[in-house]
C-alpha atoms as a PDB file:
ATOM      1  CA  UNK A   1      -2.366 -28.974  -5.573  1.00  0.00           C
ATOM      2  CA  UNK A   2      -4.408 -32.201  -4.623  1.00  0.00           C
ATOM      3  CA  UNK A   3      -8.444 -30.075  -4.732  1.00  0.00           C
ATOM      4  CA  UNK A   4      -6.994 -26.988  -3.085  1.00  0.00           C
ATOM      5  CA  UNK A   5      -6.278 -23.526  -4.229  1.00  0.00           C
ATOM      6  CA  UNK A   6      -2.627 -22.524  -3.778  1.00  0.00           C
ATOM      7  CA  UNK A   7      -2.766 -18.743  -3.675  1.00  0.00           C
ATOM      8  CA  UNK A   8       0.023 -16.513  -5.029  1.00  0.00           C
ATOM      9  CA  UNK A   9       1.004 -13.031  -3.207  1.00  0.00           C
ATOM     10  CA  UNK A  10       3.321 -10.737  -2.528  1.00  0.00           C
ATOM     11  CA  UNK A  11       4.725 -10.125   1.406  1.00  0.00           C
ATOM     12  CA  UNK A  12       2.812  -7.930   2.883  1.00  0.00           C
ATOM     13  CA  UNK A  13       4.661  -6.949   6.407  1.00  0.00           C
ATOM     14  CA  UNK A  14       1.973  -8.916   8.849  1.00  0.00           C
ATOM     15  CA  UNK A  15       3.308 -12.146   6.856  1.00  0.00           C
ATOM     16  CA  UNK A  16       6.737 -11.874   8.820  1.00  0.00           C
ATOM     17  CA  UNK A  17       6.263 -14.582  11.395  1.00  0.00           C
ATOM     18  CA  UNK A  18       4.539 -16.804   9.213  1.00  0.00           C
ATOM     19  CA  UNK A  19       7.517 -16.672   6.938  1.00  0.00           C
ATOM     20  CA  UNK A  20       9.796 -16.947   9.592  1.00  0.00           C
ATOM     21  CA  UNK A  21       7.530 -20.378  10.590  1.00  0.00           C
ATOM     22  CA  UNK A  22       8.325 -21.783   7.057  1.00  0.00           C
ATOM     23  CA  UNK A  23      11.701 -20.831   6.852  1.00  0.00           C
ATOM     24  CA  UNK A  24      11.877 -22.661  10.602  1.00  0.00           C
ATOM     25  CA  UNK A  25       9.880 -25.878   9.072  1.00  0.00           C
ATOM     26  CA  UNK A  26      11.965 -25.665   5.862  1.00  0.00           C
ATOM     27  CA  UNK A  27      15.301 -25.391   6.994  1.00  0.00           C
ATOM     28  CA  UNK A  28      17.839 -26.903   9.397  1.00  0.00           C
ATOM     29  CA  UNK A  29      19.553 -25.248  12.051  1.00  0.00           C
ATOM     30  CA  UNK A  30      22.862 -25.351  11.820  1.00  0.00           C
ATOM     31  CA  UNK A  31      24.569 -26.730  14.895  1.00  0.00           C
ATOM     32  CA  UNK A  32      24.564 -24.936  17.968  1.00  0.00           C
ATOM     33  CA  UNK A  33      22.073 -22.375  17.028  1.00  0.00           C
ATOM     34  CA  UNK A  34      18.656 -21.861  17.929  1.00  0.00           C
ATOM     35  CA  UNK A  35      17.086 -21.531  14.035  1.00  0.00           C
ATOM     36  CA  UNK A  36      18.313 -21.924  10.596  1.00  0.00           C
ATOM     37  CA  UNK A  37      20.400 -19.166   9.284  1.00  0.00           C
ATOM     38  CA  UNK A  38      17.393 -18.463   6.352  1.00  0.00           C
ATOM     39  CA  UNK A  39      15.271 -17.145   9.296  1.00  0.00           C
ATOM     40  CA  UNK A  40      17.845 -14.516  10.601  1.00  0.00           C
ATOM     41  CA  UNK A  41      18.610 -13.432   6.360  1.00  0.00           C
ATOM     42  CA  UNK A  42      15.035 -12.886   5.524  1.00  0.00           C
ATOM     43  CA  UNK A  43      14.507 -10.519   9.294  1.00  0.00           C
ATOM     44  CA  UNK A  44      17.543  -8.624   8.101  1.00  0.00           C
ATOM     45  CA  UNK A  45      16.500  -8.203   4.023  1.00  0.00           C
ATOM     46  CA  UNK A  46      13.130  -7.032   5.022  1.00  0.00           C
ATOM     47  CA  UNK A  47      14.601  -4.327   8.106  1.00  0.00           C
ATOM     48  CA  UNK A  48      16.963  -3.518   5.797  1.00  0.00           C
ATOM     49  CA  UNK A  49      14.834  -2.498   3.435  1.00  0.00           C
ATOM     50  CA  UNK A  50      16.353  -4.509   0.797  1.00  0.00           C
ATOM     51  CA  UNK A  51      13.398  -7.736  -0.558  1.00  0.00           C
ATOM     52  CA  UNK A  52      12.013  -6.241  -3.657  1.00  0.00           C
ATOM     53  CA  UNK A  53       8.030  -5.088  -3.154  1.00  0.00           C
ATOM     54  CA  UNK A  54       5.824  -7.460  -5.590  1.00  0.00           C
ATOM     55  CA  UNK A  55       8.351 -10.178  -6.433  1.00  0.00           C
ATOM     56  CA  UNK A  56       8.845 -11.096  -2.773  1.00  0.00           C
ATOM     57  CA  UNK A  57       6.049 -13.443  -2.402  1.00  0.00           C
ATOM     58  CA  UNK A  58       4.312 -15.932  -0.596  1.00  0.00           C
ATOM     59  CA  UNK A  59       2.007 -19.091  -1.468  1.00  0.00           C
ATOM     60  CA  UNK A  60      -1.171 -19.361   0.812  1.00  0.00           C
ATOM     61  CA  UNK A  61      -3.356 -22.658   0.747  1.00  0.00           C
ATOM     62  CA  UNK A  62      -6.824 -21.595   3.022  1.00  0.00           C
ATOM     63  CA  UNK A  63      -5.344 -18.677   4.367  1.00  0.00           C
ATOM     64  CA  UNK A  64      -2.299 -20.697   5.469  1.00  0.00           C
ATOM     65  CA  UNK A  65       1.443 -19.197   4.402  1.00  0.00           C
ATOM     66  CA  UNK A  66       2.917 -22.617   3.056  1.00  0.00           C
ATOM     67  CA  UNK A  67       5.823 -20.824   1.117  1.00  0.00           C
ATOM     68  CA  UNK A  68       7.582 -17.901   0.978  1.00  0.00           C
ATOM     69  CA  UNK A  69      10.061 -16.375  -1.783  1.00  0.00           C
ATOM     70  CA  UNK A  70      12.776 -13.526  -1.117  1.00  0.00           C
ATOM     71  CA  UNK A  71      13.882 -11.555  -3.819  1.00  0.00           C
ATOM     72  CA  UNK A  72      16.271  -8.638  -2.753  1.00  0.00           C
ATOM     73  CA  UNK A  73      17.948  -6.266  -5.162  1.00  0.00           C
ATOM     74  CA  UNK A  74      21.894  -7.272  -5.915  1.00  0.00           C
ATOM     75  CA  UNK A  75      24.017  -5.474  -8.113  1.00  0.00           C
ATOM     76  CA  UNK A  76      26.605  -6.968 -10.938  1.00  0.00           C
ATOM     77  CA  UNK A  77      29.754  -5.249 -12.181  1.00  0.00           C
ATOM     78  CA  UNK A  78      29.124  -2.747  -9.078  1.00  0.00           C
ATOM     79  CA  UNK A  79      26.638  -0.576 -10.344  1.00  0.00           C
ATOM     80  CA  UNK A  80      23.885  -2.798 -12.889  1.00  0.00           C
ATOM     81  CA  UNK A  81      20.442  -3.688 -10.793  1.00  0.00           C
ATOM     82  CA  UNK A  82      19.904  -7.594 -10.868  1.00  0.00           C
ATOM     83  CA  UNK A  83      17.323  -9.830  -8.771  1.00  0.00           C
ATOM     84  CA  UNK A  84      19.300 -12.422  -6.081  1.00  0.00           C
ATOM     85  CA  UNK A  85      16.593 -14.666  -5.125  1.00  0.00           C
ATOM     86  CA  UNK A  86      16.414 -16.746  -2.300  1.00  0.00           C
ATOM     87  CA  UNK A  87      15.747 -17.864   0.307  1.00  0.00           C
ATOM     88  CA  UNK A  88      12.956 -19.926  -1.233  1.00  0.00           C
ATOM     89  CA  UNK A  89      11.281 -21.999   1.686  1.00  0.00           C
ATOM     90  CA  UNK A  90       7.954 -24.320   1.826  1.00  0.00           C
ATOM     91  CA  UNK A  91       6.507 -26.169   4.401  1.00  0.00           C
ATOM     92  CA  UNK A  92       7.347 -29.663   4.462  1.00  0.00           C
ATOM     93  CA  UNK A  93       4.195 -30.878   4.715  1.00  0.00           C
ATOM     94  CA  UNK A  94       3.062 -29.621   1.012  1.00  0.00           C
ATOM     95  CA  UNK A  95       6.847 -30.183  -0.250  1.00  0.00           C
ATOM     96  CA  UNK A  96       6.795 -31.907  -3.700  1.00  0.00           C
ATOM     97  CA  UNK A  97       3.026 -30.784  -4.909  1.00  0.00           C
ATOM     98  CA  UNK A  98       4.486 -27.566  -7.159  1.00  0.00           C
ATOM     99  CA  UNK A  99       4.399 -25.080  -4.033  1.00  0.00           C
ATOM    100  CA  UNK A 100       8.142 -24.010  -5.204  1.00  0.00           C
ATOM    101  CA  UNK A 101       7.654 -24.174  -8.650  1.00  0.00           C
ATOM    102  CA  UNK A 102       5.318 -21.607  -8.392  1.00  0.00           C
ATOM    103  CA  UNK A 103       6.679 -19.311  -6.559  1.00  0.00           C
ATOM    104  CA  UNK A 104       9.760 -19.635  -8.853  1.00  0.00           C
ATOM    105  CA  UNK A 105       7.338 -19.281 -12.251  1.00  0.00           C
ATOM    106  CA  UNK A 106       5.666 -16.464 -10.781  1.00  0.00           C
ATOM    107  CA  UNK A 107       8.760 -14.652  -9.643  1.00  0.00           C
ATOM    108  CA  UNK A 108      10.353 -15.364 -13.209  1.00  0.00           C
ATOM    109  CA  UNK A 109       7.510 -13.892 -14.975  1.00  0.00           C
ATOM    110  CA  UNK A 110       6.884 -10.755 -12.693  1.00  0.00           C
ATOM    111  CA  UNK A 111      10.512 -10.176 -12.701  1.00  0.00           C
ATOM    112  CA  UNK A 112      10.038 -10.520 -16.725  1.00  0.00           C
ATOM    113  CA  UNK A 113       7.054  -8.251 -16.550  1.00  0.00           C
ATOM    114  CA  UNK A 114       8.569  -5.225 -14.444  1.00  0.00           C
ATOM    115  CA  UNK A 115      11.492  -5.055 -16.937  1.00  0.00           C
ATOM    116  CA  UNK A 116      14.255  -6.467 -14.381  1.00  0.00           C
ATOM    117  CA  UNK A 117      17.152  -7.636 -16.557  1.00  0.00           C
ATOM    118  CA  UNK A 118      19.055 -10.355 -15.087  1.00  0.00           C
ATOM    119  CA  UNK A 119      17.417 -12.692 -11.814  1.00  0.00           C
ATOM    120  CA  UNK A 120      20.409 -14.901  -9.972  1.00  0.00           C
ATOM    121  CA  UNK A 121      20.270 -17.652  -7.633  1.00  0.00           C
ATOM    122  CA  UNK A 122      22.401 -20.054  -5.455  1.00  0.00           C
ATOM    123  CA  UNK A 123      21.055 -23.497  -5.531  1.00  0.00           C
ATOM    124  CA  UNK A 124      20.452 -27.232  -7.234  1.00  0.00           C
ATOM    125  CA  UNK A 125      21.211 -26.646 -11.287  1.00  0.00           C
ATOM    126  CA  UNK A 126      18.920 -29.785 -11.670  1.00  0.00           C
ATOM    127  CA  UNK A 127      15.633 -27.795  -9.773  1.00  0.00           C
ATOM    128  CA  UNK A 128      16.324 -24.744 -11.218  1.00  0.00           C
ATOM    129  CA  UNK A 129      16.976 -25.466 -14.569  1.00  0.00           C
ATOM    130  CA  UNK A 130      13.558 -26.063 -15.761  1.00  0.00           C
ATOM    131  CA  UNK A 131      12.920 -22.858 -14.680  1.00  0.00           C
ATOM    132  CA  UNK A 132      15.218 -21.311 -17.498  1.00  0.00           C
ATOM    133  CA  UNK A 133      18.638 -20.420 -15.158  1.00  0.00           C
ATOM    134  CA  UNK A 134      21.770 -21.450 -16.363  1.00  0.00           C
ATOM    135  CA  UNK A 135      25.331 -21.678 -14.528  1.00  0.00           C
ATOM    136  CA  UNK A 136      26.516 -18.227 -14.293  1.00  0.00           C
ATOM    137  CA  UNK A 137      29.123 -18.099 -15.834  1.00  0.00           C
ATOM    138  CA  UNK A 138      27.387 -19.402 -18.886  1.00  0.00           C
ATOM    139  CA  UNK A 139      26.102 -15.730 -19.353  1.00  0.00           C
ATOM    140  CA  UNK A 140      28.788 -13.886 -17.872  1.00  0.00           C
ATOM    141  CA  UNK A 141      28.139 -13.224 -14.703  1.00  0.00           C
ATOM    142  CA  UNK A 142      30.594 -14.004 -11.740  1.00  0.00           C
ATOM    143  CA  UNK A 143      29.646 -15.917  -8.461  1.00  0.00           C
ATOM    144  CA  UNK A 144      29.678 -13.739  -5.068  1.00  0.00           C
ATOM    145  CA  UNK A 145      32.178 -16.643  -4.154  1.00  0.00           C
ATOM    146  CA  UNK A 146      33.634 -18.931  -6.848  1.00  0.00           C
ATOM    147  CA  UNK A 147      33.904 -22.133  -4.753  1.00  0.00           C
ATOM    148  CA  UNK A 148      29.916 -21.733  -5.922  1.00  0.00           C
ATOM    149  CA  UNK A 149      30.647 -23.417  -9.094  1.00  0.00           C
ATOM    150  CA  UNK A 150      27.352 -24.156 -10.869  1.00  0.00           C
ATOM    151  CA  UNK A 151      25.149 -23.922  -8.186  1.00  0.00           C
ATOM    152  CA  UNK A 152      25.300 -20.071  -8.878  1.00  0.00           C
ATOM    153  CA  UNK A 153      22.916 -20.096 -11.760  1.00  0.00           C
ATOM    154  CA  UNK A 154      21.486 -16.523 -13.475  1.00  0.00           C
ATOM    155  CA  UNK A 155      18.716 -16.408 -15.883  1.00  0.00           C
ATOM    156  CA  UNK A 156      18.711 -12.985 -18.524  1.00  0.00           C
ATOM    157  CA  UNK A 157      15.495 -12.284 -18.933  1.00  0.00           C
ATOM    158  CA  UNK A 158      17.128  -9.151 -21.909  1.00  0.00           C
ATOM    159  CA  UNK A 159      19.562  -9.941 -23.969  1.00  0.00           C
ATOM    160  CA  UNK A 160      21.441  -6.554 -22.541  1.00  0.00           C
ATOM    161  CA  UNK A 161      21.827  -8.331 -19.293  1.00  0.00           C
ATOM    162  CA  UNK A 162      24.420  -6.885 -17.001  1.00  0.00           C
ATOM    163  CA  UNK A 163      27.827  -9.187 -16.863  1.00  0.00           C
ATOM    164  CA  UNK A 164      30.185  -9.304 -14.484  1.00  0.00           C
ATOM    165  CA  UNK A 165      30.424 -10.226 -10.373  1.00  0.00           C
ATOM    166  CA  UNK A 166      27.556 -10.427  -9.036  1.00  0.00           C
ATOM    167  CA  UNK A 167      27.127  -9.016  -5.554  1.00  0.00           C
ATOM    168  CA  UNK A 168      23.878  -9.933  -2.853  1.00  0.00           C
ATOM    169  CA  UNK A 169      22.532  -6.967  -0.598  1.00  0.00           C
ATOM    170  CA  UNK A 170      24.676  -6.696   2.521  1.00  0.00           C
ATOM    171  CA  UNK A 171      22.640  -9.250   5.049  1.00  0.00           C
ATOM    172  CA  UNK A 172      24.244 -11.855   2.818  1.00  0.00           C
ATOM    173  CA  UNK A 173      27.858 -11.274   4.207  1.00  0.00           C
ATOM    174  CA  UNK A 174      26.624 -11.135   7.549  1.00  0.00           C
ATOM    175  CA  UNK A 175      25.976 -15.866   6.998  1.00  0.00           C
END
């Protein structure tokens, strides 16, 4: 980033309103509610005990949270650990200058790194392609909801990935 030092880190629990002020910055609220939806998930992940310590990370520039990444432990074919990650949020005011992309190459390669098997994701094949994910199906795995399409994409990182539905922590059914 433009002569600054974007800083790479995993959540540590004082980072929780910071978080929530990206998520609030990064995100829409839907109509009729107070804040967007990604606010209320990430609260209930982290009570619930359910973001994974060390790949749940955020991105600091001078000791300022500018982007946050969940990653919360799912499960495919009922019982196989995988990686759901999202929501991924950044400030909009450093949007576009490779906050998100490294959160997302850090989170690959720490996911890589701590033997995790199989990371999945809902969002924009065109983003997340670069980063290696694939429409599930591509590799077997089923979307929570199959009106999804291709925007559920899941990158193995062993080629004994789990296959079959993929299911997010419980918070998820709660949007």
């Amino acid at each position: 980033m433009d002569d600054v030092t974007l800083m790479l880190r995993p959540e540590t629990p004082g980072d929780a309103e910071a978080v929530a002020a990206v998520h609030r910055a990064a995100f829409p609220a839907p109509e009729g509610a107070e804040e967007p939806v990604e606010v209320g998930l990430v609260d209930a992940l982290r009570s619930g005990g359910h973001l994974i310590d060390g790949l749940t990370l955020v991105a600091e520039v001078d000791d300022r949270v500018v982007g946050h990444v969940a990653c919360s432990r799912g499960v495919v074919a009922g019982s196989a650990a995988a990686v759901g990650i999202g929501p991924i949020g950044v400030l909009p005011d450093v949007q576009g200058r490779g906050v998100g992309a490294a959160l997302m190459t850090t989170v690959v390669r720490l996911a890589t790194e701590s033997g995790e098997t199989l990371l999945a994701l809902l969002g924009d094949p065109a983003y997340y392609g670069r980063f290696g994910f694939v429409p599930s199906t591509d590799v077997g795995v089923e979307a929570p909801d199959p009106a999804w399409g291709v925007h559920f994409q899941a990158l193995p990182l062993a080629t004994d990935h789990p296959r079959g539905p993929f299911t997010y922590p419980p918070p998820f059914s709660a949007l």
